[in-house]
N, C-alpha and C. Protein backbone atom coordinates (compact mmCIF):
# COMPACT_ATOMS: atom_id res chain seq x y z
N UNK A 1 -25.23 -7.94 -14.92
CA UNK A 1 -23.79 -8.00 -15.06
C UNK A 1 -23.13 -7.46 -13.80
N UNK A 2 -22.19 -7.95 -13.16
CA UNK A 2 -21.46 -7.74 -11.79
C UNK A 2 -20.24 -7.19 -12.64
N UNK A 3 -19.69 -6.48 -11.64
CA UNK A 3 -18.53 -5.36 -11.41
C UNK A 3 -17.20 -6.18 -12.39
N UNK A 4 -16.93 -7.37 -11.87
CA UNK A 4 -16.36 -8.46 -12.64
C UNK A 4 -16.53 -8.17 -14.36
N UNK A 5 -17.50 -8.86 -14.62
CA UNK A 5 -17.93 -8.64 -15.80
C UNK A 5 -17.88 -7.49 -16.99
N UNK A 6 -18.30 -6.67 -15.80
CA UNK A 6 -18.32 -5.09 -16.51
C UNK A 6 -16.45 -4.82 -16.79
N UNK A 7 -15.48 -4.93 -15.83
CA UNK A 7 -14.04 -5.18 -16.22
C UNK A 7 -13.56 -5.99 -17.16
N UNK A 8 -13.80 -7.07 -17.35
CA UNK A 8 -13.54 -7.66 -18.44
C UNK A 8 -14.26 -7.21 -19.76
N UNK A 9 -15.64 -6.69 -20.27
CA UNK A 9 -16.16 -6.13 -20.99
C UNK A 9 -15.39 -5.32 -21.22
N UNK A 10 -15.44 -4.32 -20.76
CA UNK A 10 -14.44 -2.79 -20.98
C UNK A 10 -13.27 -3.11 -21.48
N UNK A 11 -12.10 -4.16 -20.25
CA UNK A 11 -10.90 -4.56 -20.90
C UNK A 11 -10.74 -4.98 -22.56
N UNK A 12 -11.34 -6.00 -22.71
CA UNK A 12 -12.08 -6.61 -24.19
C UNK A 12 -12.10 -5.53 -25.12
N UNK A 13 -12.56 -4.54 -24.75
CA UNK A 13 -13.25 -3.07 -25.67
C UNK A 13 -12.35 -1.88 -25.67
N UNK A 14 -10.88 -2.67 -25.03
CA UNK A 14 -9.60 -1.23 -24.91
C UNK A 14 -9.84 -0.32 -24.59
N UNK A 15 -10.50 -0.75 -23.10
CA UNK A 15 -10.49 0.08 -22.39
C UNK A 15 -8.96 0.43 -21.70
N UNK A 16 -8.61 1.46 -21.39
CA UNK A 16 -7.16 1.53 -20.64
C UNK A 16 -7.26 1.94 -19.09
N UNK A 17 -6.49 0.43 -18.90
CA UNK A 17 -6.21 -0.20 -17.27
C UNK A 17 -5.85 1.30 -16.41
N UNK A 18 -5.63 2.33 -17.03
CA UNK A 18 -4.82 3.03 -16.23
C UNK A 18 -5.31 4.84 -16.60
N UNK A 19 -6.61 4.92 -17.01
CA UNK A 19 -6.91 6.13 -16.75
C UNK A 19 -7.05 6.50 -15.70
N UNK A 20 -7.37 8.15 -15.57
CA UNK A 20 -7.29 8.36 -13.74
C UNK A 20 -8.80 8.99 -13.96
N UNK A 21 -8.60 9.50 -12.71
CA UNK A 21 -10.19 10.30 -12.42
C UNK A 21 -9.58 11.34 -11.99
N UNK A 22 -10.53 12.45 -12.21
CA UNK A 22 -10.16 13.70 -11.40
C UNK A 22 -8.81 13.87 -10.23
N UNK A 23 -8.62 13.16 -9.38
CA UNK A 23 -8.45 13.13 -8.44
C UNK A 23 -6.70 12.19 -8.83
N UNK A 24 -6.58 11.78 -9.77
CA UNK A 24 -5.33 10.78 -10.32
C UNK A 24 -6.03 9.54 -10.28
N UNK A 25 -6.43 8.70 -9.64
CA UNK A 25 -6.56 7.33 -9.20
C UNK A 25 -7.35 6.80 -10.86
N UNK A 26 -6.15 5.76 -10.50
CA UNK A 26 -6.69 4.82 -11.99
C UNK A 26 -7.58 3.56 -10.71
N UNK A 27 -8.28 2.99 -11.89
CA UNK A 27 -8.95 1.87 -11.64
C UNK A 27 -8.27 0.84 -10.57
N UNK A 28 -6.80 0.57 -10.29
CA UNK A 28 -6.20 -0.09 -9.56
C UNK A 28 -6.59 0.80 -7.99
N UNK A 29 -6.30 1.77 -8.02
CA UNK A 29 -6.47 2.65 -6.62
C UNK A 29 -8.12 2.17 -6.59
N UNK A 30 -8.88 2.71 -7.12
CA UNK A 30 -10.27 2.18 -6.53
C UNK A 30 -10.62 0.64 -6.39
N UNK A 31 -9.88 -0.13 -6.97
CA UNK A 31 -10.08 -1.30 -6.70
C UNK A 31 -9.75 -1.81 -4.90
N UNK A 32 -8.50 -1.23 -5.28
CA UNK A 32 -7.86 -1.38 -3.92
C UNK A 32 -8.27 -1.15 -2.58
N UNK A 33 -9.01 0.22 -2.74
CA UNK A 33 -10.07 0.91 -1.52
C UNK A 33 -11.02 0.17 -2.08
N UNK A 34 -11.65 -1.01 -2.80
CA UNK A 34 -12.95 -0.86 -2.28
C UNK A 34 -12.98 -2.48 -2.33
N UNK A 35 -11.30 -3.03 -1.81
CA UNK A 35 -10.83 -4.57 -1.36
C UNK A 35 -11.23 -5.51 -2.29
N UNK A 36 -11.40 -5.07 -3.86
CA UNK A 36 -11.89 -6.19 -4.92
C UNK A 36 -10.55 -6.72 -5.42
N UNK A 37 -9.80 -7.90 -4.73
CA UNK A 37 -9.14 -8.81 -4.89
C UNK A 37 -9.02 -9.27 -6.58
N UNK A 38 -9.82 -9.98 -6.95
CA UNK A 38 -10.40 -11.09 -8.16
C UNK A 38 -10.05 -9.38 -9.44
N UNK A 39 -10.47 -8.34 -9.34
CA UNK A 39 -10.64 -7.12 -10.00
C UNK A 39 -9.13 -6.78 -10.43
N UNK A 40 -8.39 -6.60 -8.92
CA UNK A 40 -7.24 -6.24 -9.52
C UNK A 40 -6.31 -7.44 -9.95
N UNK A 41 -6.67 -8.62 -9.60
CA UNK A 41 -6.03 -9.56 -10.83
C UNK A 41 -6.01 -9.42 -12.12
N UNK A 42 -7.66 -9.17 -12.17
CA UNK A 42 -7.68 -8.76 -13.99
C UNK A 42 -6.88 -7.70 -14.25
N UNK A 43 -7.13 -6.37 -13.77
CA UNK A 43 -6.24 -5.61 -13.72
C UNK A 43 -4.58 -5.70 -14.40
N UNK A 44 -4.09 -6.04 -13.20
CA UNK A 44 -3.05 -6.58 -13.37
C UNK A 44 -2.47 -7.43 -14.40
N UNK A 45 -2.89 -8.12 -14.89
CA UNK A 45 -3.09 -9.03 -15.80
C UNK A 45 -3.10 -8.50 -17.33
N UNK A 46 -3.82 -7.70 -17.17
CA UNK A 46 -3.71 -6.92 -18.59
C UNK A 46 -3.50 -5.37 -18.52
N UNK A 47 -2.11 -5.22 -17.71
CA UNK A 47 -1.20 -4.35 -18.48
C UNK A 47 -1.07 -3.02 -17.23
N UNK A 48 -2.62 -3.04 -16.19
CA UNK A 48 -2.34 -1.67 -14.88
C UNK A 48 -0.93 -1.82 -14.70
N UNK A 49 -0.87 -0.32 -14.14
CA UNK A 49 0.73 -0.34 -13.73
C UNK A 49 0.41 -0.63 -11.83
N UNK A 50 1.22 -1.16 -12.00
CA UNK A 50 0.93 -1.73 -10.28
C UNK A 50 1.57 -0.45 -9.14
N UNK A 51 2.35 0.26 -9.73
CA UNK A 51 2.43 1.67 -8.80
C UNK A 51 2.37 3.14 -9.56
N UNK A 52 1.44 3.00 -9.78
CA UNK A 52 0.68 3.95 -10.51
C UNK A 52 0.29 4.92 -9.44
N UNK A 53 0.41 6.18 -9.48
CA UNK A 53 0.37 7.42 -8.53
C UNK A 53 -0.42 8.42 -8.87
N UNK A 54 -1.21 8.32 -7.85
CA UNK A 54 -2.69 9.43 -7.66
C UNK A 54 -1.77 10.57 -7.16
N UNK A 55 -2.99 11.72 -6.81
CA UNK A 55 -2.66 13.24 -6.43
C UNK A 55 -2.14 12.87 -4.70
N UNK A 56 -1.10 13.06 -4.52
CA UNK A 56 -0.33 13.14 -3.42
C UNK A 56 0.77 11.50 -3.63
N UNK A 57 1.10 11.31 -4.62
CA UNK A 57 1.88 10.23 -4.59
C UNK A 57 1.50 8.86 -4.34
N UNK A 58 0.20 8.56 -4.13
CA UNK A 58 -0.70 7.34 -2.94
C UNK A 58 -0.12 6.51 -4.31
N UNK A 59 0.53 5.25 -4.11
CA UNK A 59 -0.05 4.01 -4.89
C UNK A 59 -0.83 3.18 -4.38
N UNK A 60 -1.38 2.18 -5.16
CA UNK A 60 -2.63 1.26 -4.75
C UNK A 60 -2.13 0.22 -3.39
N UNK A 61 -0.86 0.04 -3.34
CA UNK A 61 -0.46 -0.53 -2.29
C UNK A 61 -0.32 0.27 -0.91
N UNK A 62 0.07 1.62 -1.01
CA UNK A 62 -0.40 2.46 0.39
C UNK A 62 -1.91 2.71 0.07
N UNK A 63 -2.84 2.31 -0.26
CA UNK A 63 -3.71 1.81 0.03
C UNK A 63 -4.46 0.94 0.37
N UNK A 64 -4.04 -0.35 -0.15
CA UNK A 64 -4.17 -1.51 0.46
C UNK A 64 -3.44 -1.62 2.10
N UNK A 65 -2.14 -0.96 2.39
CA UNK A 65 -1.68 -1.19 3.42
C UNK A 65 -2.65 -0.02 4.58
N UNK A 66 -3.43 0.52 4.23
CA UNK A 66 -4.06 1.86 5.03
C UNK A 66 -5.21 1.02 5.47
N UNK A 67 -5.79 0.08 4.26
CA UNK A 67 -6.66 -0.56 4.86
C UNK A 67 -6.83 -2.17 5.51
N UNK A 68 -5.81 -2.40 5.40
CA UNK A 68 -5.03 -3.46 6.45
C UNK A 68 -5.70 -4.59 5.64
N UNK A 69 -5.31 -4.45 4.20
CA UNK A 69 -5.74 -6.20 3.24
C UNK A 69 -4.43 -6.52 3.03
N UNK A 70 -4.41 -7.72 3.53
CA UNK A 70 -2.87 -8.52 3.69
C UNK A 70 -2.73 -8.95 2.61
N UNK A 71 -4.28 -9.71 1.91
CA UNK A 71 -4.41 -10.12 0.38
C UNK A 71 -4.15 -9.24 -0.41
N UNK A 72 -4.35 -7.84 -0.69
CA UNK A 72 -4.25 -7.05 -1.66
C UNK A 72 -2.79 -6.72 -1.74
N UNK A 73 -2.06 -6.57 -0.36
CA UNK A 73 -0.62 -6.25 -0.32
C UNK A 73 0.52 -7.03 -1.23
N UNK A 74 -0.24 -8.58 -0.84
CA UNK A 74 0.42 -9.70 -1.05
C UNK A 74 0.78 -9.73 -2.58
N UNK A 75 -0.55 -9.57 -2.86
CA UNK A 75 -0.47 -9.71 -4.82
C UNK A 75 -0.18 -8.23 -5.08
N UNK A 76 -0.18 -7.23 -5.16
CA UNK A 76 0.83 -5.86 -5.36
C UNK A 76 2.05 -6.50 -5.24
N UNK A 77 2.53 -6.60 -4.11
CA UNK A 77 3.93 -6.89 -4.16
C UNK A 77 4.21 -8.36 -5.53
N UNK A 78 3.49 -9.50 -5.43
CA UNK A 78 4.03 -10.27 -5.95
C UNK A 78 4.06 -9.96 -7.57
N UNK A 79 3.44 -8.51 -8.14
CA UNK A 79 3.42 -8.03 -9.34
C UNK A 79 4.42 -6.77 -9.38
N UNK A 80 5.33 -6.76 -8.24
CA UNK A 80 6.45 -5.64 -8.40
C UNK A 80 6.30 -4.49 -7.96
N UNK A 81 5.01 -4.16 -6.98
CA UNK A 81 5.07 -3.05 -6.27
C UNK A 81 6.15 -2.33 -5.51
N UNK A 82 6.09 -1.35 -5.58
CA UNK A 82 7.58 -0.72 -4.95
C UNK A 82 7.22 -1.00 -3.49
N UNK A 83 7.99 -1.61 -2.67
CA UNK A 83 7.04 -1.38 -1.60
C UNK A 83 7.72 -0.29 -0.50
N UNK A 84 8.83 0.28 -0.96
CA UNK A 84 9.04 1.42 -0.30
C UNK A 84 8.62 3.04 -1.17
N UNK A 85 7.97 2.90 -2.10
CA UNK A 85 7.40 4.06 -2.62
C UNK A 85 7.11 5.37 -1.59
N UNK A 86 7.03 6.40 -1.32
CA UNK A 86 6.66 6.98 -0.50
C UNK A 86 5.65 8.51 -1.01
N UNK A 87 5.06 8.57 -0.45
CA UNK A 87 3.43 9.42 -0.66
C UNK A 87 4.28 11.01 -0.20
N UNK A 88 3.29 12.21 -0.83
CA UNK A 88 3.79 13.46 -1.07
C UNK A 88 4.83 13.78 0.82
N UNK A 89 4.25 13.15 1.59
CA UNK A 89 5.16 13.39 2.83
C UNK A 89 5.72 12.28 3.09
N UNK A 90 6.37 11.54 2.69
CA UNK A 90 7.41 10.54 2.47
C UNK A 90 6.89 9.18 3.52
N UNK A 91 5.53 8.97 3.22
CA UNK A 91 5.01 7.64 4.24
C UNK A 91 5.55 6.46 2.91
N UNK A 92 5.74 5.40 3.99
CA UNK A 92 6.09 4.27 2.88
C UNK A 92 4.97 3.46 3.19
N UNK A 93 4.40 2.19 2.53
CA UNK A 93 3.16 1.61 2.78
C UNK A 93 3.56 0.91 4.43
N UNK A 94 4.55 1.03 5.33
CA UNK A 94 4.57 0.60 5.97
C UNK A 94 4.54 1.08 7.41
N UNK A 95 4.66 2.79 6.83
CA UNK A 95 4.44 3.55 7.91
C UNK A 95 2.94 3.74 8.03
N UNK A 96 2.18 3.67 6.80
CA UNK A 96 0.80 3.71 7.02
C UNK A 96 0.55 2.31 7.76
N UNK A 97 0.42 1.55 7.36
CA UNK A 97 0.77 -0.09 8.26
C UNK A 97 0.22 0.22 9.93
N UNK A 98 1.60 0.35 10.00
CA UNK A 98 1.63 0.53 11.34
C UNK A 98 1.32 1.91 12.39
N UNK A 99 0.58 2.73 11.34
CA UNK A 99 0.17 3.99 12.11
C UNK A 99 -1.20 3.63 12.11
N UNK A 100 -1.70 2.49 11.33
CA UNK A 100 -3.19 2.09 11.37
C UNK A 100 -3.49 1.27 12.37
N UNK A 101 -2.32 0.51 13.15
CA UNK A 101 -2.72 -0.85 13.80
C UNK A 101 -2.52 -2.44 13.40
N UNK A 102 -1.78 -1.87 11.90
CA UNK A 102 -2.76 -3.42 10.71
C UNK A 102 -1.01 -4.63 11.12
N UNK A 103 -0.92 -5.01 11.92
CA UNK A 103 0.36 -6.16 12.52
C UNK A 103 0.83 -7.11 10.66
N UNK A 104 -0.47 -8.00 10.41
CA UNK A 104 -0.30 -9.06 9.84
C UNK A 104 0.30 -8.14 8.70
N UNK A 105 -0.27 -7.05 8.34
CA UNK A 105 -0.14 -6.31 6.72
C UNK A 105 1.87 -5.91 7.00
N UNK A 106 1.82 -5.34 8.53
CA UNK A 106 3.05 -4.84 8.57
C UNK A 106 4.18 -5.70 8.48
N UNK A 107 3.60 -7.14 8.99
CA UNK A 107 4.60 -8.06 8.69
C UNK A 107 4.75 -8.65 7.12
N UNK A 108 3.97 -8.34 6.45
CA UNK A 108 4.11 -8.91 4.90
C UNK A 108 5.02 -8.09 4.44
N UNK A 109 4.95 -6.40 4.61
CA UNK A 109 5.86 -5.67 3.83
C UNK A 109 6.98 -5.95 4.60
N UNK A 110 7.20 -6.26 6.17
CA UNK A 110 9.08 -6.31 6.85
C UNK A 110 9.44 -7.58 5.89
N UNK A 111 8.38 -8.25 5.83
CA UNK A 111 8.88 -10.14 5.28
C UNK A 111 9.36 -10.27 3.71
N UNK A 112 8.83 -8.76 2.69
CA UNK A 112 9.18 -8.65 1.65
C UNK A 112 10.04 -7.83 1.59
N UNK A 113 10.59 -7.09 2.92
CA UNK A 113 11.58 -6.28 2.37
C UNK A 113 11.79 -4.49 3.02
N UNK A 114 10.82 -4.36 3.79
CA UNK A 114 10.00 -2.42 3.75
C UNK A 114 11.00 -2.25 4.82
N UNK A 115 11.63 -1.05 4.76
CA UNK A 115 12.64 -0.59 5.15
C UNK A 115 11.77 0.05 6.65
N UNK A 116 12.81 -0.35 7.15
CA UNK A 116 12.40 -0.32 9.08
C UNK A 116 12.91 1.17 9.44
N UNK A 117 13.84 2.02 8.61
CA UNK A 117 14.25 3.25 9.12
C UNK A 117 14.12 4.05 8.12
N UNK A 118 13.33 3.94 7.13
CA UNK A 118 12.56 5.10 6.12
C UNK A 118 12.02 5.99 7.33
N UNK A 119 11.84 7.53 6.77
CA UNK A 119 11.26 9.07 7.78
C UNK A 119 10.22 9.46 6.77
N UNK A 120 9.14 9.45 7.81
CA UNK A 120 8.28 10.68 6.61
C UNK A 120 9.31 11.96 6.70
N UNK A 121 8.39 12.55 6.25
CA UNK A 121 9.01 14.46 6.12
C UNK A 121 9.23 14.81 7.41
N UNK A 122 8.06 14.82 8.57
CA UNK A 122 8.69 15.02 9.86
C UNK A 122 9.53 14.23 10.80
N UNK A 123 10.02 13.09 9.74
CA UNK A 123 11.47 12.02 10.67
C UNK A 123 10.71 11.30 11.10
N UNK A 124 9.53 11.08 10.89
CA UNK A 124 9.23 9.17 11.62
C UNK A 124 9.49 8.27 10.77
N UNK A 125 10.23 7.17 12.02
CA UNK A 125 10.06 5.92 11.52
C UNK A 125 9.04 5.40 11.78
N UNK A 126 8.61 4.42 10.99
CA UNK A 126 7.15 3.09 11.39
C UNK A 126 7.58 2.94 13.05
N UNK A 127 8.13 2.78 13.59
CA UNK A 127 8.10 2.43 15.32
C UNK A 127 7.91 4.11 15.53
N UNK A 128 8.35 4.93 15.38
CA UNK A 128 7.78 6.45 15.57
C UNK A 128 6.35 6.24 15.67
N UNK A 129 5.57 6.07 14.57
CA UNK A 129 4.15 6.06 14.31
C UNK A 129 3.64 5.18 15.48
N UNK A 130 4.00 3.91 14.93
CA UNK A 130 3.34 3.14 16.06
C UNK A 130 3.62 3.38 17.46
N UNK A 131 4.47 3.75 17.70
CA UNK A 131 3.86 4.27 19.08
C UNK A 131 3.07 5.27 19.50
N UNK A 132 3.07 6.63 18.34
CA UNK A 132 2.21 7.74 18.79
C UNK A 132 1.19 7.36 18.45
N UNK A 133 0.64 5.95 17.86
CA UNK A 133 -0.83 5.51 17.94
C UNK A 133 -1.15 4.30 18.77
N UNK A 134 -0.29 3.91 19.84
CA UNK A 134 -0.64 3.47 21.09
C UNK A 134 -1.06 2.19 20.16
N UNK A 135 -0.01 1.57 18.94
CA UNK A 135 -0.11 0.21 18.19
C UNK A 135 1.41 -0.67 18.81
N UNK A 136 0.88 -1.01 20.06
CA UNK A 136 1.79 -1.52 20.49
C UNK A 136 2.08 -3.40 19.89
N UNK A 137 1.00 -3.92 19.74
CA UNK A 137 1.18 -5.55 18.89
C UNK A 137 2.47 -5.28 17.83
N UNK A 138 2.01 -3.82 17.22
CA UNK A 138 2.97 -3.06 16.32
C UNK A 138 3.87 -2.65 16.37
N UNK A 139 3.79 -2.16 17.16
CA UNK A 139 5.44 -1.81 17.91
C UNK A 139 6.38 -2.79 18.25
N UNK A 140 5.68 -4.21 18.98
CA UNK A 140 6.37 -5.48 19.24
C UNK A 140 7.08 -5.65 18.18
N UNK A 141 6.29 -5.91 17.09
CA UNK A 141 6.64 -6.37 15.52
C UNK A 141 7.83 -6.05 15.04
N UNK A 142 7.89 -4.65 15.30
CA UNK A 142 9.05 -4.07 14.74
C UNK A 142 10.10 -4.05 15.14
N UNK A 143 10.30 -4.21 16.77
CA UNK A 143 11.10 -4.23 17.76
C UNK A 143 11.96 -5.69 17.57
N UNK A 144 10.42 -7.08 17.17
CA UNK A 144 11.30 -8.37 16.91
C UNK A 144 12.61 -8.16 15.89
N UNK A 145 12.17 -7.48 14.61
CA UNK A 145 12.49 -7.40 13.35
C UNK A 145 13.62 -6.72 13.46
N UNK A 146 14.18 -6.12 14.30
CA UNK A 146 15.33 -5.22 14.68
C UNK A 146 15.25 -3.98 14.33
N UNK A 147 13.86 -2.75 14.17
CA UNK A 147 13.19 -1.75 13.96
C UNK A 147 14.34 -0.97 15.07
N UNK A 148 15.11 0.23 14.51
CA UNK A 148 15.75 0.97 15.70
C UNK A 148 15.11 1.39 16.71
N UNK A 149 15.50 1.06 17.76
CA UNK A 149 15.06 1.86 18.86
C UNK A 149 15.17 3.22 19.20
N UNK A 150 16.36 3.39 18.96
CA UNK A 150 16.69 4.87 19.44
C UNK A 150 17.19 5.72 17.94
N UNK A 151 15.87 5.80 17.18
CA UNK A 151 15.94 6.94 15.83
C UNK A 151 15.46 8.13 16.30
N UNK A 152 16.13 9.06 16.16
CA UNK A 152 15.67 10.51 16.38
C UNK A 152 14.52 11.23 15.11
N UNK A 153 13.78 11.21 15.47
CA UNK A 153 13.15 12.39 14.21
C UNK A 153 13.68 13.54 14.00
N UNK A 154 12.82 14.35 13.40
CA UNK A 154 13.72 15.98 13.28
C UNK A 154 13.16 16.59 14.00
């Protein structure tokens, strides 16, 4: 029986989409880190909450956006992910985005909507990040999109 299988079994057997583990993370967060697409459909499908929040605020979509799956982003969002949610220091999935490098992921969240002048806690914007990680493709991106230039942090 594959991983697949074993989800739908469980689901079938009420199991609930949305227990956590130690740590908060329901089944959607590990799906997400471990890029099973087809998983969190089922998921989704029967009833996960699509921004469901582990220990430090993480939803499954600043996870998907950390690990630069454009697919996983895509279907989060198209099931109502917040996509400006922001994690215990106020990252939105798009500041992780673009503090990772990930262009295509960063353009799905500008193209759905992810706010270009959200601050973490220490005042960055996504063009903040991306530049102190020398993600310049990234930096372009944001710059097309009309990303401020001249935002001050704190």
């Amino acid at each position: 029986m594959g991983c697949m299988n074993i989800v739908i079994y469980l689901i079938q057997h009420m199991a609930n989409p949305d227990v956590q583990t130690i740590r908060g993370e329901t089944p959607l967060h590990l799906a997400a880190r471990a890029n099973q697409t087809d998983i969190i459909r089922v998921l989704l499908r029967n009833g996960a909450q699509v921004d469901a929040k582990a220990r430090e605020n993480q939803t499954p979509l600043h996870i998907a956006a950390r690990l630069g799956n454009s697919d996983i982003v895509s279907l989060l969002l198209q099931h109502g992910a917040s996509i400006d949610a922001i994690t215990k220091d106020q990252y939105t999935a798009l500041h992780i985005a673009t503090k990772e490098g990930h262009e295509e992921t960063a353009a799905i969240l500008i193209d759905n909507g992810a706010s270009l002048t959200s601050q973490t806690k220490k005042g960055f914007t996504p063009l903040h990040l991306a530049a102190k990680y020398g993600n310049i493709k990234v930096a372009r991106l944001l710059i097309s999109r009309n990303a401020p230039v001249d935002a001050q942090g704190k």
